[in-house]
N, C-alpha and C. Protein backbone atom coordinates (compact mmCIF):
# COMPACT_ATOMS: atom_id res chain seq x y z
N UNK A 1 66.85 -8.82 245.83
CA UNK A 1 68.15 -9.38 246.13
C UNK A 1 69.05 -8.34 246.79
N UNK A 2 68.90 -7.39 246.81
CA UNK A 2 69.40 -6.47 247.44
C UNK A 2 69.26 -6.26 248.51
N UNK A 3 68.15 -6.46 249.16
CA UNK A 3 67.85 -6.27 250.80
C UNK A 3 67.48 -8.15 251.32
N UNK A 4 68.23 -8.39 251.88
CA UNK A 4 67.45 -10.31 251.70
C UNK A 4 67.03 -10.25 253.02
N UNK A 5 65.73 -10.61 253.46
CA UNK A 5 65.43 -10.56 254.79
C UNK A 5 64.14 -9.24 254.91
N UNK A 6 64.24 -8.78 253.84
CA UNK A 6 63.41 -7.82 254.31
C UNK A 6 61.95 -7.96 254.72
N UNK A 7 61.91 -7.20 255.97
CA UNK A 7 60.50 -7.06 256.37
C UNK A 7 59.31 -6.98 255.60
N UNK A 8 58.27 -7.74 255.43
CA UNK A 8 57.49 -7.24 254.54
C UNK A 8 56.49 -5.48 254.74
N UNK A 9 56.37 -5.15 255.92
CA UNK A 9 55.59 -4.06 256.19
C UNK A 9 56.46 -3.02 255.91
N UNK A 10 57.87 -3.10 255.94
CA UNK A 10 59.11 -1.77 255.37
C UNK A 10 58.99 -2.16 254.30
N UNK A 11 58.61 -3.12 253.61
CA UNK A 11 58.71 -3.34 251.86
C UNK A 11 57.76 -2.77 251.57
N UNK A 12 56.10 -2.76 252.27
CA UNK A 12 55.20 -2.23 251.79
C UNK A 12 55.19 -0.43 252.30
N UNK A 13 55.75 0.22 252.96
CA UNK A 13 56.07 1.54 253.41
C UNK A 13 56.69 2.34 252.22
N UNK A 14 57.84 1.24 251.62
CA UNK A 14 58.84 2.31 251.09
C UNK A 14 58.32 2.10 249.39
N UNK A 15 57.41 1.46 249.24
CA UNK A 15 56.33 1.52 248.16
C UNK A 15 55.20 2.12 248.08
N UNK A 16 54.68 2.28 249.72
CA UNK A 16 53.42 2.95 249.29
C UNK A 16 53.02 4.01 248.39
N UNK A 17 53.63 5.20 248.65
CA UNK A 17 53.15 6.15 247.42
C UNK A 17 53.08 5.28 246.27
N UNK A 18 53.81 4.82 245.22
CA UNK A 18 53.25 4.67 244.20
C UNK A 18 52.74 2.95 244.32
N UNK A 19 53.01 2.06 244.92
CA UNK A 19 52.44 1.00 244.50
C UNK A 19 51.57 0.62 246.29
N UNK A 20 49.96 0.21 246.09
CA UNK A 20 49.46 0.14 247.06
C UNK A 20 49.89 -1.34 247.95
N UNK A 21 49.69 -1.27 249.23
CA UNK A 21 49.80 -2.49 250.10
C UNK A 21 49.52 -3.68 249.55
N UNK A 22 48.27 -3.76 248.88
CA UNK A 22 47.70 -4.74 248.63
C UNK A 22 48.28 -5.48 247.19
N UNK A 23 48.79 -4.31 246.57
CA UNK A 23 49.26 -4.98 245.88
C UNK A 23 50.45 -5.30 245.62
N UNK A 24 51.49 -5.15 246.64
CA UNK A 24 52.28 -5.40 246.98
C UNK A 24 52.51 -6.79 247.57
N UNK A 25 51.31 -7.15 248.16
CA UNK A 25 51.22 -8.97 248.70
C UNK A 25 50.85 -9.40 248.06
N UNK A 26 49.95 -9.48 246.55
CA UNK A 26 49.88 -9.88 245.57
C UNK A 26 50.90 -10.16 244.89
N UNK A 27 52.17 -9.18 244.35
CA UNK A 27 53.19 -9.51 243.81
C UNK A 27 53.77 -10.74 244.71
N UNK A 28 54.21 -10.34 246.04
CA UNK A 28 55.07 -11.24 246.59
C UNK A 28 54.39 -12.45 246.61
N UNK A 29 52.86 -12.32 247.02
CA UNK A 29 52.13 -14.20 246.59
C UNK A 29 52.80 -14.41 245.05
N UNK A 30 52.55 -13.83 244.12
CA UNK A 30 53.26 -14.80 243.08
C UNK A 30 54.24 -15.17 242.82
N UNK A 31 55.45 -14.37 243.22
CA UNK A 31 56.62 -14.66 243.22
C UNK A 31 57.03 -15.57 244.16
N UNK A 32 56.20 -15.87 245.52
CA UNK A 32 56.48 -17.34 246.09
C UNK A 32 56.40 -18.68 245.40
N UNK A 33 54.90 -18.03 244.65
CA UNK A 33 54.57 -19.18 244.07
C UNK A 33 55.24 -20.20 242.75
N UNK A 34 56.11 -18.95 242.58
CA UNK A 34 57.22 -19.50 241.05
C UNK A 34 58.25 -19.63 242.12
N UNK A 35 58.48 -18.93 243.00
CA UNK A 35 60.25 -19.86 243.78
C UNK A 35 61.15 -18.82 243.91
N UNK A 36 60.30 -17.93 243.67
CA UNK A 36 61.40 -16.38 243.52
C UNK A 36 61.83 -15.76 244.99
N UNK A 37 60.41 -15.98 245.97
CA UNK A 37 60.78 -15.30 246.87
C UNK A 37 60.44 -16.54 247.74
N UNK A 38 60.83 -16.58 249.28
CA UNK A 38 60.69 -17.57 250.41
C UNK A 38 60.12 -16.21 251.46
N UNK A 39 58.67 -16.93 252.46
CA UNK A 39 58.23 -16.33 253.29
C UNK A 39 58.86 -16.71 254.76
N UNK A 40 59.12 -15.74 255.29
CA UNK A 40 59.99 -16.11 256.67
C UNK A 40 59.06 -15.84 257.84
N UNK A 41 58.63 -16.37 258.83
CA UNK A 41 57.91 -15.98 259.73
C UNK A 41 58.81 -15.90 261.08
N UNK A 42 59.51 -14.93 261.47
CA UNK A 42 60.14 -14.88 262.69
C UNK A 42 59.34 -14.05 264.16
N UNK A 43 59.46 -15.16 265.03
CA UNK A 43 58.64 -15.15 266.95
C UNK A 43 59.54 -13.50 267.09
N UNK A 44 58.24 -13.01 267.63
CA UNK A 44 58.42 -11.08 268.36
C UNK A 44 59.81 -11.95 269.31
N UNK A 45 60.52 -10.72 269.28
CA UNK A 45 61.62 -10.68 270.01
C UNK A 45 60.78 -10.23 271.63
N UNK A 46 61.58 -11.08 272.28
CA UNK A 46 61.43 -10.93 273.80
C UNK A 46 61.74 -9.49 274.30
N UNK A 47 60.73 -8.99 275.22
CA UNK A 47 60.91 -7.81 276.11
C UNK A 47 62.35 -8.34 276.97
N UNK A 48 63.00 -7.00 276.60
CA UNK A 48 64.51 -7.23 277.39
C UNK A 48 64.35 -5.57 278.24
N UNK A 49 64.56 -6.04 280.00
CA UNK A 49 65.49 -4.96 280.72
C UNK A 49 67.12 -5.26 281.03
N UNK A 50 67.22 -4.58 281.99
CA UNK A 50 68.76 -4.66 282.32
C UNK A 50 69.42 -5.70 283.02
N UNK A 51 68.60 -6.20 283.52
CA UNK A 51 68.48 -7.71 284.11
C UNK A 51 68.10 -9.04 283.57
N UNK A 52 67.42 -8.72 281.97
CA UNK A 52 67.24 -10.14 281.73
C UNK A 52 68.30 -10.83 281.30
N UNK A 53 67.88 -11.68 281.29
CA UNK A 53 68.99 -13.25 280.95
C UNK A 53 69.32 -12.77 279.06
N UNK A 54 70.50 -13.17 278.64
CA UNK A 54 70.27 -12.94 277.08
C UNK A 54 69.41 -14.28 276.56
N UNK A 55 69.21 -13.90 275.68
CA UNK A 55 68.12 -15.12 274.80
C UNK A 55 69.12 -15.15 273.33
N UNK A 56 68.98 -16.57 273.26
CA UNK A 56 69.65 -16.60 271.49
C UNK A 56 68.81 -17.64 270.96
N UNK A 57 67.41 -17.29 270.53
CA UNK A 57 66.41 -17.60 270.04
C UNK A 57 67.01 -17.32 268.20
N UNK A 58 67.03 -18.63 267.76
CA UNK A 58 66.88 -18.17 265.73
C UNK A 58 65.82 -18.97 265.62
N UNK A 59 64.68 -19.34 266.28
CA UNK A 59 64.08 -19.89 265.55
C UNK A 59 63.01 -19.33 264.83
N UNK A 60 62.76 -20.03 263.61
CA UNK A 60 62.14 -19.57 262.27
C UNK A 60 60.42 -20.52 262.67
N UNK A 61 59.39 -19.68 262.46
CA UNK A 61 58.02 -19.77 262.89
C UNK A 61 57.48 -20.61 261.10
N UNK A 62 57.20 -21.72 261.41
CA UNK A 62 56.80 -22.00 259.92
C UNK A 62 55.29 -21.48 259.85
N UNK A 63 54.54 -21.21 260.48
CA UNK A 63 53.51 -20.20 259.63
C UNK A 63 53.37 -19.14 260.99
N UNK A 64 52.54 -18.59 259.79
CA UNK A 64 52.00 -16.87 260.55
C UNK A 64 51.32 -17.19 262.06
N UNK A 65 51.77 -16.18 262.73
CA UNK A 65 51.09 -15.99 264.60
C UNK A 65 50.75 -14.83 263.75
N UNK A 66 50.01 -14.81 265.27
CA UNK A 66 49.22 -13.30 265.04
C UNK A 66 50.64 -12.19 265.02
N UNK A 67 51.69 -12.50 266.20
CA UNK A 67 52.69 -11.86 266.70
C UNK A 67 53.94 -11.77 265.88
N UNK A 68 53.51 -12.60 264.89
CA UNK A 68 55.16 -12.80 263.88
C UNK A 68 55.39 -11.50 263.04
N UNK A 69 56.44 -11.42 262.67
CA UNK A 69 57.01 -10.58 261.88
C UNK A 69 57.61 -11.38 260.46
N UNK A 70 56.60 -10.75 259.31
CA UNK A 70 56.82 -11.71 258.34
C UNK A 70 57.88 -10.99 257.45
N UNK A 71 58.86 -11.64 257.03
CA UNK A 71 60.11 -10.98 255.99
C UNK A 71 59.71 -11.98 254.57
N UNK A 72 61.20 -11.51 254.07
CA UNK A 72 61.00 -12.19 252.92
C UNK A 72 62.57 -12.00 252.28
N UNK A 73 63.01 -13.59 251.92
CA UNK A 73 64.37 -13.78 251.81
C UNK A 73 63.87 -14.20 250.48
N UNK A 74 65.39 -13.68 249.49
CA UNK A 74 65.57 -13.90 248.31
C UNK A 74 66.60 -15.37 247.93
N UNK A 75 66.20 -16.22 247.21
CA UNK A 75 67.17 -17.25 246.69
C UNK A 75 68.15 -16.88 245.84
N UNK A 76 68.80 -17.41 246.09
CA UNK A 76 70.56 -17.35 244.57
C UNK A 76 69.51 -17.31 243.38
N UNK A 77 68.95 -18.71 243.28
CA UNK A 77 68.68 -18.87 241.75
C UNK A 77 67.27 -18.18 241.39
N UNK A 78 66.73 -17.01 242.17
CA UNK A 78 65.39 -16.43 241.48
C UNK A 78 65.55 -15.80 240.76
N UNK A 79 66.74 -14.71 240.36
CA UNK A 79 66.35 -14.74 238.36
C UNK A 79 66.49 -15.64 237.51
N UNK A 80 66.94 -16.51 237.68
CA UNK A 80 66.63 -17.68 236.59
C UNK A 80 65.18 -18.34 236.72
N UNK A 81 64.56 -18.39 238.00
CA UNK A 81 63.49 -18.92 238.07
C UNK A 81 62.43 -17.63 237.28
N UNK A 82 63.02 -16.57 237.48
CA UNK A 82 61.70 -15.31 236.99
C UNK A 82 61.98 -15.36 235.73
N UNK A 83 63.43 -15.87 234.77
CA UNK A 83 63.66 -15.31 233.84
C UNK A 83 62.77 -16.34 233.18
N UNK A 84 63.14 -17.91 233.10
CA UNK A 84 62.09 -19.19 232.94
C UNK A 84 60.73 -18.85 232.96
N UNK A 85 60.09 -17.94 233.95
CA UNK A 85 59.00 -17.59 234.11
C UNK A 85 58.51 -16.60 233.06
N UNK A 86 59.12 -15.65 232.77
CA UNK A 86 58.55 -14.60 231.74
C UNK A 86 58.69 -15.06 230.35
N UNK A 87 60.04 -16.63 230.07
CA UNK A 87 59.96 -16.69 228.73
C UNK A 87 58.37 -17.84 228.51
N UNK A 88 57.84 -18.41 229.65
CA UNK A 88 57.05 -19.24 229.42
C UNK A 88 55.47 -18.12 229.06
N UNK A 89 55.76 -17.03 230.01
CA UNK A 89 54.49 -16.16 230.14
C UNK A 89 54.76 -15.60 228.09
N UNK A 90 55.37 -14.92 228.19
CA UNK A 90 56.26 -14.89 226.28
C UNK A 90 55.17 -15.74 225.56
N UNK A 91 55.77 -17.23 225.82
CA UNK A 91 55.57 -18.60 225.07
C UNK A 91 54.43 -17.99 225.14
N UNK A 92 53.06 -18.23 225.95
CA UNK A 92 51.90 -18.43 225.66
C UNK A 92 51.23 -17.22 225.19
N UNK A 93 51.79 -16.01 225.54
CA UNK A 93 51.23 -14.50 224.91
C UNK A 93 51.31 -15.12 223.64
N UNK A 94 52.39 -15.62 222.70
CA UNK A 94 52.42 -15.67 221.17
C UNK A 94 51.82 -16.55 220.62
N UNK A 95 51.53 -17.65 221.63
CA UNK A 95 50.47 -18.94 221.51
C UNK A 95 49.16 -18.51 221.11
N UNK A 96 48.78 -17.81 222.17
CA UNK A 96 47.21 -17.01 222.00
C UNK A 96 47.16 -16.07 221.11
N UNK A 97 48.17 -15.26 220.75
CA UNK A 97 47.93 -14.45 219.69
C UNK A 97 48.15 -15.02 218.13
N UNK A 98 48.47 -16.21 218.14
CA UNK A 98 48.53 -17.02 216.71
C UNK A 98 47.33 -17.24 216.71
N UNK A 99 46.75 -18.02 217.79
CA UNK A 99 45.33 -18.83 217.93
C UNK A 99 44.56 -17.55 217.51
N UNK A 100 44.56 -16.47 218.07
CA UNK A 100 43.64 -15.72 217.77
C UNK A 100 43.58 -15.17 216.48
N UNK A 101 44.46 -15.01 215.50
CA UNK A 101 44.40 -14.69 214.07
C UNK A 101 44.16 -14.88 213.28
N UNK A 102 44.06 -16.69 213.33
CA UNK A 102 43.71 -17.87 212.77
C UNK A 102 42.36 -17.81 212.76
């Protein structure tokens, strides 16, 4: 929530030392998948010289090009969706650990 928009390849840079790439798109796959995070696919910006025409291109790429630049925007309500999420992950840790004592 702090950076909204952020690039995913500067998200995975300014993590690498301690947390690897890969698992870095792992986190963010799950956190799409609960509602936490939204994947943005935005079209390479046009080669501009001194002569080109301006372009006011916003449009948003609904899936991956080879050429896209994928970010990742945060919602208002994703700590409530993560917080919902960890009390359910909670719920069933204590579920399974009753079951298992029994």
């Amino acid at each position: 929530m702090v950076r909204p928009g952020q690039v995913v390849s500067a998200l995975c840079r300014q993590l690498n030392p301690h947390v690897l790439p890969a698992l870095v798109m792992d986190a963010l796959q799950i956190l799409e998948e609960i509602g936490c995070v939204q994947s943005v696919f935005l079209p390479p910006a046009p080669r501009t010289d001194l002569f080109s025409r301006t372009s006011r291109t916003g449009n948003v790429a609904p899936e991956c090009k080879v050429d896209s630049v994928w970010a990742v925007d945060v919602p208002v309500d994703s700590p409530l969706r993560f917080a919902s999420f960890m009390e359910a992950v909670q719920g069933y840790c204590q579920q399974s650990d009753a079951g298992a004592s029994q």
